[in-house]
N, C-alpha and C. Protein backbone atom coordinates (compact mmCIF):
# COMPACT_ATOMS: atom_id res chain seq x y z
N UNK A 1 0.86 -1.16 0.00
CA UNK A 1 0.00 0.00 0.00
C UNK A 1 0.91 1.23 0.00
N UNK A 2 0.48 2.31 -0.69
CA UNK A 2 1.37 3.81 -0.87
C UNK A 2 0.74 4.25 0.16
N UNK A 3 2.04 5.30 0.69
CA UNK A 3 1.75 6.16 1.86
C UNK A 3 0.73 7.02 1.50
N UNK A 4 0.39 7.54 0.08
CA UNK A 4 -0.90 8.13 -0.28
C UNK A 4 -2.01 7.54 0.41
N UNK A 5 -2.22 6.19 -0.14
CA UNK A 5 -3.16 5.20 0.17
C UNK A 5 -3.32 4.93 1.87
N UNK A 6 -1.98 5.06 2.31
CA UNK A 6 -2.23 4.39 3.49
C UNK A 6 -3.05 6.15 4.55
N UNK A 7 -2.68 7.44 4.25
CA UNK A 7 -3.09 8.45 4.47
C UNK A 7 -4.42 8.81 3.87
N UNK A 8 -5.08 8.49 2.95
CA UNK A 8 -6.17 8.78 1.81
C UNK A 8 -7.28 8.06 2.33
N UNK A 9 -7.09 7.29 2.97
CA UNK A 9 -8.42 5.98 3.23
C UNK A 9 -8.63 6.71 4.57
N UNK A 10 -8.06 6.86 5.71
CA UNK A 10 -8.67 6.93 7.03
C UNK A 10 -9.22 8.57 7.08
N UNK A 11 -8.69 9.50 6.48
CA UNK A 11 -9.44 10.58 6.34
C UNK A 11 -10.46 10.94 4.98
N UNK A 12 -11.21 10.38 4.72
CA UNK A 12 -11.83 10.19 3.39
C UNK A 12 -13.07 8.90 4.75
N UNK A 13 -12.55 8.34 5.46
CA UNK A 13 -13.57 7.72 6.23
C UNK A 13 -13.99 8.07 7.87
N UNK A 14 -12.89 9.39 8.19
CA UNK A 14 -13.32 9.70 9.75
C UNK A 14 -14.83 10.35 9.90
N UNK A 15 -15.24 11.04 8.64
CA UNK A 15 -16.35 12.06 8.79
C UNK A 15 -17.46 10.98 8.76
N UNK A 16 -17.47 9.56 8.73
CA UNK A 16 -18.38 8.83 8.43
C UNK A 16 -18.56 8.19 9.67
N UNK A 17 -17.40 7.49 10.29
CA UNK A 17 -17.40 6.96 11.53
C UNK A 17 -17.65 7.81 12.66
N UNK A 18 -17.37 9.21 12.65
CA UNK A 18 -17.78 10.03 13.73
C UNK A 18 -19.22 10.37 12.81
N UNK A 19 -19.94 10.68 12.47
CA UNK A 19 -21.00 10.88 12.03
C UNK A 19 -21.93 9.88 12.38
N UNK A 20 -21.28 8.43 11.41
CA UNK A 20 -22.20 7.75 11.67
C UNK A 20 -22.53 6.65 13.33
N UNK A 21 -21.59 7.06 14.41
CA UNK A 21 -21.45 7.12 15.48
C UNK A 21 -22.45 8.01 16.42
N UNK A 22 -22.31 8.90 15.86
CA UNK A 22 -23.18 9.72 16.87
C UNK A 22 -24.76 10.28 16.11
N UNK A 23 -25.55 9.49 15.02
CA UNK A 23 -26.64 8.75 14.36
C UNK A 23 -26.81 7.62 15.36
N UNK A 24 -25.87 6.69 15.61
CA UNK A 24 -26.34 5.62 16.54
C UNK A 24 -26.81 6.16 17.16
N UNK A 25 -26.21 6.73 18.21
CA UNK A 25 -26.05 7.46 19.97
C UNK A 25 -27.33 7.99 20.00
N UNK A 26 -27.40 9.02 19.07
CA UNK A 26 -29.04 10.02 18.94
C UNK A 26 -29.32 10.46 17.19
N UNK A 27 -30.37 9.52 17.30
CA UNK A 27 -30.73 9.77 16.01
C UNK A 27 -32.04 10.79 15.99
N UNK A 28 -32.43 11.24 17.41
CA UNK A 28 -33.28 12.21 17.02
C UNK A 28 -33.24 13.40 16.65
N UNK A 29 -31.78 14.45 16.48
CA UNK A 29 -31.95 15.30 15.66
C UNK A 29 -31.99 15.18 14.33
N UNK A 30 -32.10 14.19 14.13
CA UNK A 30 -31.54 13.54 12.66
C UNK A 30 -33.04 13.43 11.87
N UNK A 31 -34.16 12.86 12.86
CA UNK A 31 -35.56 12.24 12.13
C UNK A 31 -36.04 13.33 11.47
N UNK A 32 -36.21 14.79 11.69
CA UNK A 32 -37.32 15.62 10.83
C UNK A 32 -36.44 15.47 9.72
N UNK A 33 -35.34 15.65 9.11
CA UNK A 33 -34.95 15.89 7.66
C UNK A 33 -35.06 14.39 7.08
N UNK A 34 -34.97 13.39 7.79
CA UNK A 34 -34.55 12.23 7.34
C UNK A 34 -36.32 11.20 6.97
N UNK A 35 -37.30 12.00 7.49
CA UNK A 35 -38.94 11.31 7.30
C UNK A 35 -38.61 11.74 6.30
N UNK A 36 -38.95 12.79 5.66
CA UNK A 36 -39.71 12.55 3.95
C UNK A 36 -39.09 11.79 3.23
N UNK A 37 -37.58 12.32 3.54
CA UNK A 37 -36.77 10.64 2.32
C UNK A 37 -37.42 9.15 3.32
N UNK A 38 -37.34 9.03 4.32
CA UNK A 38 -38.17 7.65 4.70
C UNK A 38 -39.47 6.94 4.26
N UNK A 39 -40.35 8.34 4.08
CA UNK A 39 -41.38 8.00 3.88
C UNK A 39 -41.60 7.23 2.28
N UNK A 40 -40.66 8.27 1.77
CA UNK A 40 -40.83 8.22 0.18
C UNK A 40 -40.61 6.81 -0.37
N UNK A 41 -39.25 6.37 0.18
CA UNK A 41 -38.21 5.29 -0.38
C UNK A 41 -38.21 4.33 0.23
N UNK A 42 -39.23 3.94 1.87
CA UNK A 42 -38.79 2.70 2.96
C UNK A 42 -39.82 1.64 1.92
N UNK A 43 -41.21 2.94 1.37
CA UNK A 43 -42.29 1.88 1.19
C UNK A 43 -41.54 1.06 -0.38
N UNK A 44 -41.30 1.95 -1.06
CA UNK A 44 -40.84 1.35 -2.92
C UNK A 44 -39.72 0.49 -2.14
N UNK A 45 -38.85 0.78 -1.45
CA UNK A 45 -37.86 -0.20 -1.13
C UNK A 45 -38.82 -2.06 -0.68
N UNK A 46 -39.67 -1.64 0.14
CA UNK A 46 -40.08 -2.98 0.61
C UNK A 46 -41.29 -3.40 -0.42
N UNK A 47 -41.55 -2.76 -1.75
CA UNK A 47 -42.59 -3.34 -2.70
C UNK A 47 -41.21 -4.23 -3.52
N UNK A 48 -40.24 -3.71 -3.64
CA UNK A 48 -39.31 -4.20 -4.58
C UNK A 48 -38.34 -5.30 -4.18
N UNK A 49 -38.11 -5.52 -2.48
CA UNK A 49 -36.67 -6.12 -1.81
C UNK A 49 -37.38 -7.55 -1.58
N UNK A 50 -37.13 -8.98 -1.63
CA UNK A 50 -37.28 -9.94 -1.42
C UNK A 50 -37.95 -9.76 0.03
N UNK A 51 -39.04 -10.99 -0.09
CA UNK A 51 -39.92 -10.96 1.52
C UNK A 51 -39.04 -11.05 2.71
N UNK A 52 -37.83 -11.60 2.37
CA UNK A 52 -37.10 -12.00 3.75
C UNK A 52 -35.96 -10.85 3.97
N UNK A 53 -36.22 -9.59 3.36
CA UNK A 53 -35.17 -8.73 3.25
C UNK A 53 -36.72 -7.34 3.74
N UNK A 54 -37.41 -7.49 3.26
CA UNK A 54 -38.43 -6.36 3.13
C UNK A 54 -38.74 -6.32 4.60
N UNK A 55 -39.37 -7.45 5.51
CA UNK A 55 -39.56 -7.65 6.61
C UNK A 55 -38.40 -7.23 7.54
N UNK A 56 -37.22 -7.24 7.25
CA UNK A 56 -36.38 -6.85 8.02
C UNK A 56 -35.65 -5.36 7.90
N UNK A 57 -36.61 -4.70 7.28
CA UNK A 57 -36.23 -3.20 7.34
C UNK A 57 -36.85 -2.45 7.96
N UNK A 58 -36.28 -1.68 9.10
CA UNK A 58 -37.58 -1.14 10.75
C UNK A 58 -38.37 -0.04 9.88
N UNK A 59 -39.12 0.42 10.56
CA UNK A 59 -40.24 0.74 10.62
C UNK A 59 -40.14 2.03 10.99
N UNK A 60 -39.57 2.71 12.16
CA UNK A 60 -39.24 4.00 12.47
C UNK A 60 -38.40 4.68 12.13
N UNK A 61 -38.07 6.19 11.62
CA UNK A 61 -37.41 6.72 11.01
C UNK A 61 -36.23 6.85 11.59
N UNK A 62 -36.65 6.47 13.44
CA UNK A 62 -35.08 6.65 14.42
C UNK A 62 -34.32 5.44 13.88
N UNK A 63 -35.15 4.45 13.99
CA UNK A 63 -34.53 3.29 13.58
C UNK A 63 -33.50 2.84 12.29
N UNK A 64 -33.97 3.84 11.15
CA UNK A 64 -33.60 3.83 9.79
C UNK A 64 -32.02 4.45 10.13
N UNK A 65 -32.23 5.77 10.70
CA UNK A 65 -31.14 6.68 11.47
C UNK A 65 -29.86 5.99 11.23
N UNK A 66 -30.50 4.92 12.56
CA UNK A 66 -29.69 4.44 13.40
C UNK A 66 -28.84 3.26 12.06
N UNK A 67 -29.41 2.35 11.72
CA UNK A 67 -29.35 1.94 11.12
C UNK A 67 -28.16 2.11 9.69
N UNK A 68 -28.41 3.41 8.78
CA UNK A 68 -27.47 4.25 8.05
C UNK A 68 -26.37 4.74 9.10
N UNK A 69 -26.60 5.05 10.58
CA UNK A 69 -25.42 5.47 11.00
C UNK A 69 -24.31 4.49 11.07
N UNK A 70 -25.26 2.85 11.55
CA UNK A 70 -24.58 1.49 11.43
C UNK A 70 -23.26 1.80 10.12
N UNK A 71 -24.16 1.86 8.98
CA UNK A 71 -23.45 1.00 7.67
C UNK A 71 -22.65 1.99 7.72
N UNK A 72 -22.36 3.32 7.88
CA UNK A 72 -21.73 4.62 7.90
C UNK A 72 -20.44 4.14 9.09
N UNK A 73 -20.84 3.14 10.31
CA UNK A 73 -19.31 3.19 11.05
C UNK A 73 -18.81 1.82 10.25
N UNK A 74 -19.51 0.64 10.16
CA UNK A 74 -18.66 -0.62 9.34
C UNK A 74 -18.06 0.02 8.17
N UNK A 75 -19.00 0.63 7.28
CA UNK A 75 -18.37 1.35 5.89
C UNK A 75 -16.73 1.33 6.25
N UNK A 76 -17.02 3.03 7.32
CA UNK A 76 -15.78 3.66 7.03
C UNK A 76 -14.55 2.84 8.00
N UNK A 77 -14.67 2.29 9.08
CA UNK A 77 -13.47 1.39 9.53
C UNK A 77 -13.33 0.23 8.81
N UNK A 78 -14.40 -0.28 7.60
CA UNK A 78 -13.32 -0.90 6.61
C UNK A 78 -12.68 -0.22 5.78
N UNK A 79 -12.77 0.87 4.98
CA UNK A 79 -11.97 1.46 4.43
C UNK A 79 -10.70 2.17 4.78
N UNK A 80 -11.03 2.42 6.57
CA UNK A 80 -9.84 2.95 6.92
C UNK A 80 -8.86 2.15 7.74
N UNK A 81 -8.94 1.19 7.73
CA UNK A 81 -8.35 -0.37 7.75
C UNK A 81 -7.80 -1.10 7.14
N UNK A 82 -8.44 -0.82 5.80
CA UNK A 82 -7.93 -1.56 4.21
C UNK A 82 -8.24 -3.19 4.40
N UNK A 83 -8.86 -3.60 5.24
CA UNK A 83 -10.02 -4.96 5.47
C UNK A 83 -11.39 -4.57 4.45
N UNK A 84 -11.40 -5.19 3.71
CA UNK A 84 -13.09 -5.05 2.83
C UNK A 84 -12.95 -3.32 2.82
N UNK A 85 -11.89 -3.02 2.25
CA UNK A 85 -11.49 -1.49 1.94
C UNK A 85 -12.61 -1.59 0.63
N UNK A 86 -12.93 -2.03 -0.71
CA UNK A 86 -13.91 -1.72 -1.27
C UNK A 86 -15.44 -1.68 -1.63
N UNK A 87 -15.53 -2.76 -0.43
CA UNK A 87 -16.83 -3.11 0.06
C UNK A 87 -17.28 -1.93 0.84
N UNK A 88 -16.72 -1.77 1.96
CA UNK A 88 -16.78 -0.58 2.93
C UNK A 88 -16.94 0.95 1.85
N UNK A 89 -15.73 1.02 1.15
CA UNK A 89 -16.22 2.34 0.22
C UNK A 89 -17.56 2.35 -0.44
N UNK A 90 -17.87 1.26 -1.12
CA UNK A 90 -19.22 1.12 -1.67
C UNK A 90 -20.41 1.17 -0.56
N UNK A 91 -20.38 0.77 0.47
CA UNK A 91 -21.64 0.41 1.64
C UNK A 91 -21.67 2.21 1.64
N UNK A 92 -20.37 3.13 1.77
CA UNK A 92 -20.76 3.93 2.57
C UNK A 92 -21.29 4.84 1.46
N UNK A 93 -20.94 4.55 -0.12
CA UNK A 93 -21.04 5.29 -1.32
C UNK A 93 -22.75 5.71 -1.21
N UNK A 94 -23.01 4.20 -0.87
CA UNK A 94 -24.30 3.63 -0.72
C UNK A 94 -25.35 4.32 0.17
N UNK A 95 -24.90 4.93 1.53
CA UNK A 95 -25.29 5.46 2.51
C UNK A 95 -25.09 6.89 2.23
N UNK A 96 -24.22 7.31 1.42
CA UNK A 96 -23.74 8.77 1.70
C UNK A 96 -25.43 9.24 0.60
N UNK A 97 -26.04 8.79 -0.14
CA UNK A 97 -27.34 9.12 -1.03
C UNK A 97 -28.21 9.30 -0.63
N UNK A 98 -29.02 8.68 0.60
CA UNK A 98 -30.42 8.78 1.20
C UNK A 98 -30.14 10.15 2.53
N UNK A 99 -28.39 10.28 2.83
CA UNK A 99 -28.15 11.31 3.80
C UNK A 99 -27.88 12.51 3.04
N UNK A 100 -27.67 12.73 2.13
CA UNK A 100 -27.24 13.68 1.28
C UNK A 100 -28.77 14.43 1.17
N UNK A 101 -29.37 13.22 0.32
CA UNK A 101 -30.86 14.15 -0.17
C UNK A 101 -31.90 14.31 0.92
N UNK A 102 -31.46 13.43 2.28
CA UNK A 102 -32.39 14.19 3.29
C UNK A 102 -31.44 15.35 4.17
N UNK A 103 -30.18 15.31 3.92
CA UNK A 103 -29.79 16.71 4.98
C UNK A 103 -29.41 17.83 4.30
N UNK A 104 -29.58 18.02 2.71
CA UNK A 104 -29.24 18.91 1.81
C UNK A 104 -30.07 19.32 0.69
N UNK A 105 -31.10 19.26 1.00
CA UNK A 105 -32.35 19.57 0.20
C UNK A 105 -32.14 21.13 -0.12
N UNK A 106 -30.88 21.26 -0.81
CA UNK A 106 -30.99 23.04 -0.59
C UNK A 106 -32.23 23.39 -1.53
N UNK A 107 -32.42 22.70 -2.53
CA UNK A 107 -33.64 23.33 -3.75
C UNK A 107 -35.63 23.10 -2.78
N UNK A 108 -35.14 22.83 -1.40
CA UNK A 108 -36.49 23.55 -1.02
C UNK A 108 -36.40 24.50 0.46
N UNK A 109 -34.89 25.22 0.14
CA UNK A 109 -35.01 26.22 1.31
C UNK A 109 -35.73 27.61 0.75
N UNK A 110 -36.13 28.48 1.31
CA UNK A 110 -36.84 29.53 1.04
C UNK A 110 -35.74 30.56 1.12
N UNK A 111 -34.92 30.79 2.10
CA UNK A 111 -33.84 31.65 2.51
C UNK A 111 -32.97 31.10 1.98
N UNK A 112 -32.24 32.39 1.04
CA UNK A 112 -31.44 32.06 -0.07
C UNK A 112 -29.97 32.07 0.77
N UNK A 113 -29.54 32.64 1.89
CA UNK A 113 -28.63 32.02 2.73
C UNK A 113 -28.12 30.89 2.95
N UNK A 114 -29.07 30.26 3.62
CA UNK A 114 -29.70 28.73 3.51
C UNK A 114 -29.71 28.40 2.83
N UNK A 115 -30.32 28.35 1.46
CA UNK A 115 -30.06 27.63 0.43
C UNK A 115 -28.78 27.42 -0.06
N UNK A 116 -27.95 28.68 -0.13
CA UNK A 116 -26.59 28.81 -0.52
C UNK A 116 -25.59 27.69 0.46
N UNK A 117 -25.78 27.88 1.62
CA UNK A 117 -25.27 26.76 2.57
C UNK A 117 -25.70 25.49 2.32
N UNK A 118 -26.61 25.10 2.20
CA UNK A 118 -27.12 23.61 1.94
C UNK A 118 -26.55 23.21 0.55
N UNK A 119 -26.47 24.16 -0.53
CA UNK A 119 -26.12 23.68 -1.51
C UNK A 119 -24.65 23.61 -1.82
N UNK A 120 -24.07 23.69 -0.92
CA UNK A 120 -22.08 23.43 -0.57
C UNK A 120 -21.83 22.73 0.30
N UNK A 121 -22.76 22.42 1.13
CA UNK A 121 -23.09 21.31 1.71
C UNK A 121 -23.46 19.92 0.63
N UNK A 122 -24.16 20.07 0.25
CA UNK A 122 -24.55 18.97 -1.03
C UNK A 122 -23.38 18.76 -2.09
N UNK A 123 -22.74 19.89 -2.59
CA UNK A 123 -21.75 19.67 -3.80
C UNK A 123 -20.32 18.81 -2.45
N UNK A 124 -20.10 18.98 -1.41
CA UNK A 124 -19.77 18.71 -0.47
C UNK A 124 -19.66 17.00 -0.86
N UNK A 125 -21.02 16.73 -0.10
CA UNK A 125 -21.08 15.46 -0.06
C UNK A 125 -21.19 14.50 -1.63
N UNK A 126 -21.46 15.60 -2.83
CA UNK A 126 -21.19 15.15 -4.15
C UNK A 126 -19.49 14.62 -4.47
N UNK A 127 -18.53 15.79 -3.75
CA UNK A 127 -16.97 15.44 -4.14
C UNK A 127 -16.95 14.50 -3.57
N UNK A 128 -17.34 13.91 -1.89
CA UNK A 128 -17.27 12.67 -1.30
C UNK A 128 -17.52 11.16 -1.67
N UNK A 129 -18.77 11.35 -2.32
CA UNK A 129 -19.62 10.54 -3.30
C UNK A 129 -17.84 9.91 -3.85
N UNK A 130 -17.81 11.29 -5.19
CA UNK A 130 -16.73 10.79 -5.93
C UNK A 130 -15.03 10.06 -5.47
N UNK A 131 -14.89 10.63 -4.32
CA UNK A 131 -13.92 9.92 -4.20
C UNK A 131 -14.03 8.26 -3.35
N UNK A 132 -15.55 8.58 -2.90
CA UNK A 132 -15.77 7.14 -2.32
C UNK A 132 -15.87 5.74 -3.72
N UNK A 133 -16.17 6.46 -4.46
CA UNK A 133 -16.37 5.77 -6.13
C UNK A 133 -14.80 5.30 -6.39
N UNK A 134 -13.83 6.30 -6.55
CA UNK A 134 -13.23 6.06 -6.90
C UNK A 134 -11.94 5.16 -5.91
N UNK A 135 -12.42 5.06 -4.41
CA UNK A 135 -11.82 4.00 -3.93
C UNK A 135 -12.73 2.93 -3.74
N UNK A 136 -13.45 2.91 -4.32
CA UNK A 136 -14.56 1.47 -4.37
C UNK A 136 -13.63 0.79 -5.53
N UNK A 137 -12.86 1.36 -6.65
CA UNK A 137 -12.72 0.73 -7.84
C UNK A 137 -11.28 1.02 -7.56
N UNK A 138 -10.63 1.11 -6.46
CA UNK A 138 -9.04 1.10 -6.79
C UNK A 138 -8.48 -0.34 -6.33
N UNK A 139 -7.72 -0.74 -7.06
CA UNK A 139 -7.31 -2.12 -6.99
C UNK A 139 -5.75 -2.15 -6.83
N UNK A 140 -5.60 -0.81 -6.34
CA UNK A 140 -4.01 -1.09 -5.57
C UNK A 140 -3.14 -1.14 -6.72
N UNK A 141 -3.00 -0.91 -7.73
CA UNK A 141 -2.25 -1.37 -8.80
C UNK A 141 -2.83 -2.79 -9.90
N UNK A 142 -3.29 -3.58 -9.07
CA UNK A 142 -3.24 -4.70 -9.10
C UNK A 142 -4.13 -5.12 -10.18
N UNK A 143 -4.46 -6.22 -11.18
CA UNK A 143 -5.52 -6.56 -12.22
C UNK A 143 -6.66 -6.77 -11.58
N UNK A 144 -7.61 -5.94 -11.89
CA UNK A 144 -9.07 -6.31 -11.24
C UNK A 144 -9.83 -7.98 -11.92
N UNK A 145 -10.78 -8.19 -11.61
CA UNK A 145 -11.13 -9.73 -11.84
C UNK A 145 -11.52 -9.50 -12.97
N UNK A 146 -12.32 -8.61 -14.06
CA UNK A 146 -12.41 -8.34 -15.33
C UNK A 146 -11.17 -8.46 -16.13
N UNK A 147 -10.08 -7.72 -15.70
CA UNK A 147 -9.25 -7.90 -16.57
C UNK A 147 -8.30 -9.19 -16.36
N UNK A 148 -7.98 -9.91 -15.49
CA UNK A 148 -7.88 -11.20 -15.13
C UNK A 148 -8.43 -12.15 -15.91
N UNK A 149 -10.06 -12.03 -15.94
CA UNK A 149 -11.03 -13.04 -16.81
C UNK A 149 -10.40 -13.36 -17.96
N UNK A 150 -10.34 -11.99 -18.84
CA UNK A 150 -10.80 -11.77 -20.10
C UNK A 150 -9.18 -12.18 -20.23
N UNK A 151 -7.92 -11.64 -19.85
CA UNK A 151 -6.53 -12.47 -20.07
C UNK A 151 -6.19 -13.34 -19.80
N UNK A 152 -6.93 -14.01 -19.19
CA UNK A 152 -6.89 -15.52 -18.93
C UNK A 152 -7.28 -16.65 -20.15
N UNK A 153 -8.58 -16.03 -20.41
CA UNK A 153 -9.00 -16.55 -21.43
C UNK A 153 -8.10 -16.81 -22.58
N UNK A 154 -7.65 -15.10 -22.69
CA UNK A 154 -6.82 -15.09 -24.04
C UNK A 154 -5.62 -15.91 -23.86
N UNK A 155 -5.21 -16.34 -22.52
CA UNK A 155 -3.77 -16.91 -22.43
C UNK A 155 -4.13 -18.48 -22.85
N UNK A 156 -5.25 -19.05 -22.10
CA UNK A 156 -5.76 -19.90 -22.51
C UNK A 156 -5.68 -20.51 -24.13
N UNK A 157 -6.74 -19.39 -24.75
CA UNK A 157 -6.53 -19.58 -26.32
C UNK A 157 -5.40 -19.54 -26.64
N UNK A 158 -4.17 -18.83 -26.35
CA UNK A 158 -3.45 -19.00 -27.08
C UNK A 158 -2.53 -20.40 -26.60
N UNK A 159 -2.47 -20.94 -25.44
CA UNK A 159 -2.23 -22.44 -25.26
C UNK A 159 -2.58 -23.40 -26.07
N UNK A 160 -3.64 -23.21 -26.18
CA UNK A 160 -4.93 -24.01 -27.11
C UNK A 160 -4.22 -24.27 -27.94
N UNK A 161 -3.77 -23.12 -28.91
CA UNK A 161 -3.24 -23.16 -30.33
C UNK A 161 -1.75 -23.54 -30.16
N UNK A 162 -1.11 -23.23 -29.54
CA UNK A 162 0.16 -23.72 -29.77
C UNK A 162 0.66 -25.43 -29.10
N UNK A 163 -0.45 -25.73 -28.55
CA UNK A 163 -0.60 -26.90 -28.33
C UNK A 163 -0.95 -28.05 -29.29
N UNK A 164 -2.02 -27.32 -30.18
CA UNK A 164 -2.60 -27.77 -31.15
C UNK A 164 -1.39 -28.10 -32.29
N UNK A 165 -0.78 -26.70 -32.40
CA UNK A 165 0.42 -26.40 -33.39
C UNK A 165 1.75 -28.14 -33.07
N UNK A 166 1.71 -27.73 -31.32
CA UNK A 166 2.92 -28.74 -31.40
C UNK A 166 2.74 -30.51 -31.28
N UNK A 167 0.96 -30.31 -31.19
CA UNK A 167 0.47 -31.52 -31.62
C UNK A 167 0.42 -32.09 -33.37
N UNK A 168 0.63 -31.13 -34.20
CA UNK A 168 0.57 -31.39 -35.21
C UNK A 168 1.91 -31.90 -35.79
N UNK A 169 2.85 -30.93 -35.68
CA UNK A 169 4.16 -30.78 -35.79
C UNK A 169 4.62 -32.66 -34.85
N UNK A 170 4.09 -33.12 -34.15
CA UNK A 170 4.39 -34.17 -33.74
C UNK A 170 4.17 -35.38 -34.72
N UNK A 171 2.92 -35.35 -34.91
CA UNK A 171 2.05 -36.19 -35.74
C UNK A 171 2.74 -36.33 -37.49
N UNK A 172 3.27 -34.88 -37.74
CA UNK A 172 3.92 -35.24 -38.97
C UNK A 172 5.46 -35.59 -38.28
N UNK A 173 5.78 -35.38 -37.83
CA UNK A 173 7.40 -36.45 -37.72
C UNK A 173 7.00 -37.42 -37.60
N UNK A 174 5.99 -38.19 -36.44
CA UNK A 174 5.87 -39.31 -36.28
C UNK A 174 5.48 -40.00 -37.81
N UNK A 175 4.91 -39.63 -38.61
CA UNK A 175 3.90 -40.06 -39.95
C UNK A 175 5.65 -40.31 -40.53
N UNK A 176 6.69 -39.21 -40.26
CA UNK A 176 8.14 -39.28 -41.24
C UNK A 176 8.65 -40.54 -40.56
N UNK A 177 8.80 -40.55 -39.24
CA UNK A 177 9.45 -41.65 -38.71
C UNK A 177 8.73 -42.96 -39.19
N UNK A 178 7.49 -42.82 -38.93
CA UNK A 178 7.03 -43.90 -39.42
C UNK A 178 7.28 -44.68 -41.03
N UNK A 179 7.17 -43.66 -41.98
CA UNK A 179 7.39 -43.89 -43.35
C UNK A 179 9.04 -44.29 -43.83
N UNK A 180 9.90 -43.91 -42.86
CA UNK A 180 11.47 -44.21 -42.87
C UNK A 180 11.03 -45.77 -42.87
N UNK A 181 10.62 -46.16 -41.67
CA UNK A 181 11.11 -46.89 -40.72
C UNK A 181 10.27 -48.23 -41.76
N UNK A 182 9.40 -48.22 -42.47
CA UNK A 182 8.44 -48.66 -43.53
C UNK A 182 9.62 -48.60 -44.83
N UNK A 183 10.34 -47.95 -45.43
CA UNK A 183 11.13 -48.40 -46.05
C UNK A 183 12.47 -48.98 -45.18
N UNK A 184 12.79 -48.89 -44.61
CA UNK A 184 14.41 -49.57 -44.33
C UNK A 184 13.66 -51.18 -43.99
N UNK A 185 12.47 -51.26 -43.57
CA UNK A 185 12.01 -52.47 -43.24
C UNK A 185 11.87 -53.45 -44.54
N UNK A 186 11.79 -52.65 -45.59
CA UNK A 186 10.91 -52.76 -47.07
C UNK A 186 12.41 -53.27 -47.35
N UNK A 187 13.30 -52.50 -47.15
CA UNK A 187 14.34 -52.69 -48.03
C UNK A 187 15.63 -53.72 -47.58
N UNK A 188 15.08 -54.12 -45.65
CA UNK A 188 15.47 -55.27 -45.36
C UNK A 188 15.42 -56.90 -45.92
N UNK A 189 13.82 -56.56 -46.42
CA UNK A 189 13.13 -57.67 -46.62
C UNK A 189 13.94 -57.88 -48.38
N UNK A 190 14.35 -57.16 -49.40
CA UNK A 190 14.88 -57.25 -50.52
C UNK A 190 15.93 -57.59 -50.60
């Protein structure tokens, strides 16, 4: 891991673990901004999520809170751990969307102050978004499983063929050895 990397992950995940820490603790200043996105998205979420997944999503908006504050501390101490470092970026990529559009609704403040604040607040949590994206997909240097697949394959094929090649190349010496070995026999017998 680069000292970039090893510096880049735990601050890129403290604002999540202290955040989503103290969402556990008290999620009630949290519920008035966080109902209307609840209301909107708990119900389409549980028309759409498998019965044994739908049933297990609470019911109260403290609960939901609490809940996003959850995936918000696993998120970010895997990422700032580098344990399920891209899982964790994605969970929290995942979480940073339903908190964004319920604590930054700047397009329904009335006070253009306010609005102005909420909406740098939001482009805020938009740059975060992006860099949580872009350590969801960093692979350390390393070949991700797509590109692995697909060169594997090709290494494959090309085994294939030169196998094929030095199977052939066998088959005609053997056919020469054989055809020698068919005259000197021929020409024993004369």
């Amino acid at each position: 891991m680069t000292v970039v990397r090893a510096l880049a992950r735990p601050l890129l995940s403290v604002i999540f673990v202290v955040q989503g820490a103290n969402a556990i603790r008290n999620p009630e200043p949290l519920v008035p901004k966080a109902q209307p996105v609840t209301d909107r998205f708990v119900p389409m979420v549980k028309k759409v999520a498998p019965p044994a997944v739908s049933d297990r999503i609470p019911d109260t908006t403290a609960n939901l809170v609490r809940l996003n504050g959850a995936a918000q501390v696993l998120g970010g101490v895997a990422l700032a751990s580098g344990k399920g470092r891209r899982l964790g970026a994605s969970l929290l990529a995942a979480s940073l969307v339903p908190t964004t559009l319920a604590g930054h609704a700047f397009w329904q403040e009335k006070d253009k102050a306010v609005r102005n604040q909420q909406r740098i607040q939001f482009m805020k949590n938009l740059g975060l978004l992006g860099g949580l994206l872009l350590a969801a997909v960093d692979t350390e240097g390393k070949p991700g499983v797509a590109w692995r697949a697909t060169h594997g394959a090709k290494a494959a094929k090309r085994e294939t063929k030169r196998g094929a090649k030095a199977a052939k190349r066998e088959a005609k010496q053997f056919a020469r050895e054989a055809k020698q070995a068919a005259r000197l026999a021929k020409a024993e017998l004369s």
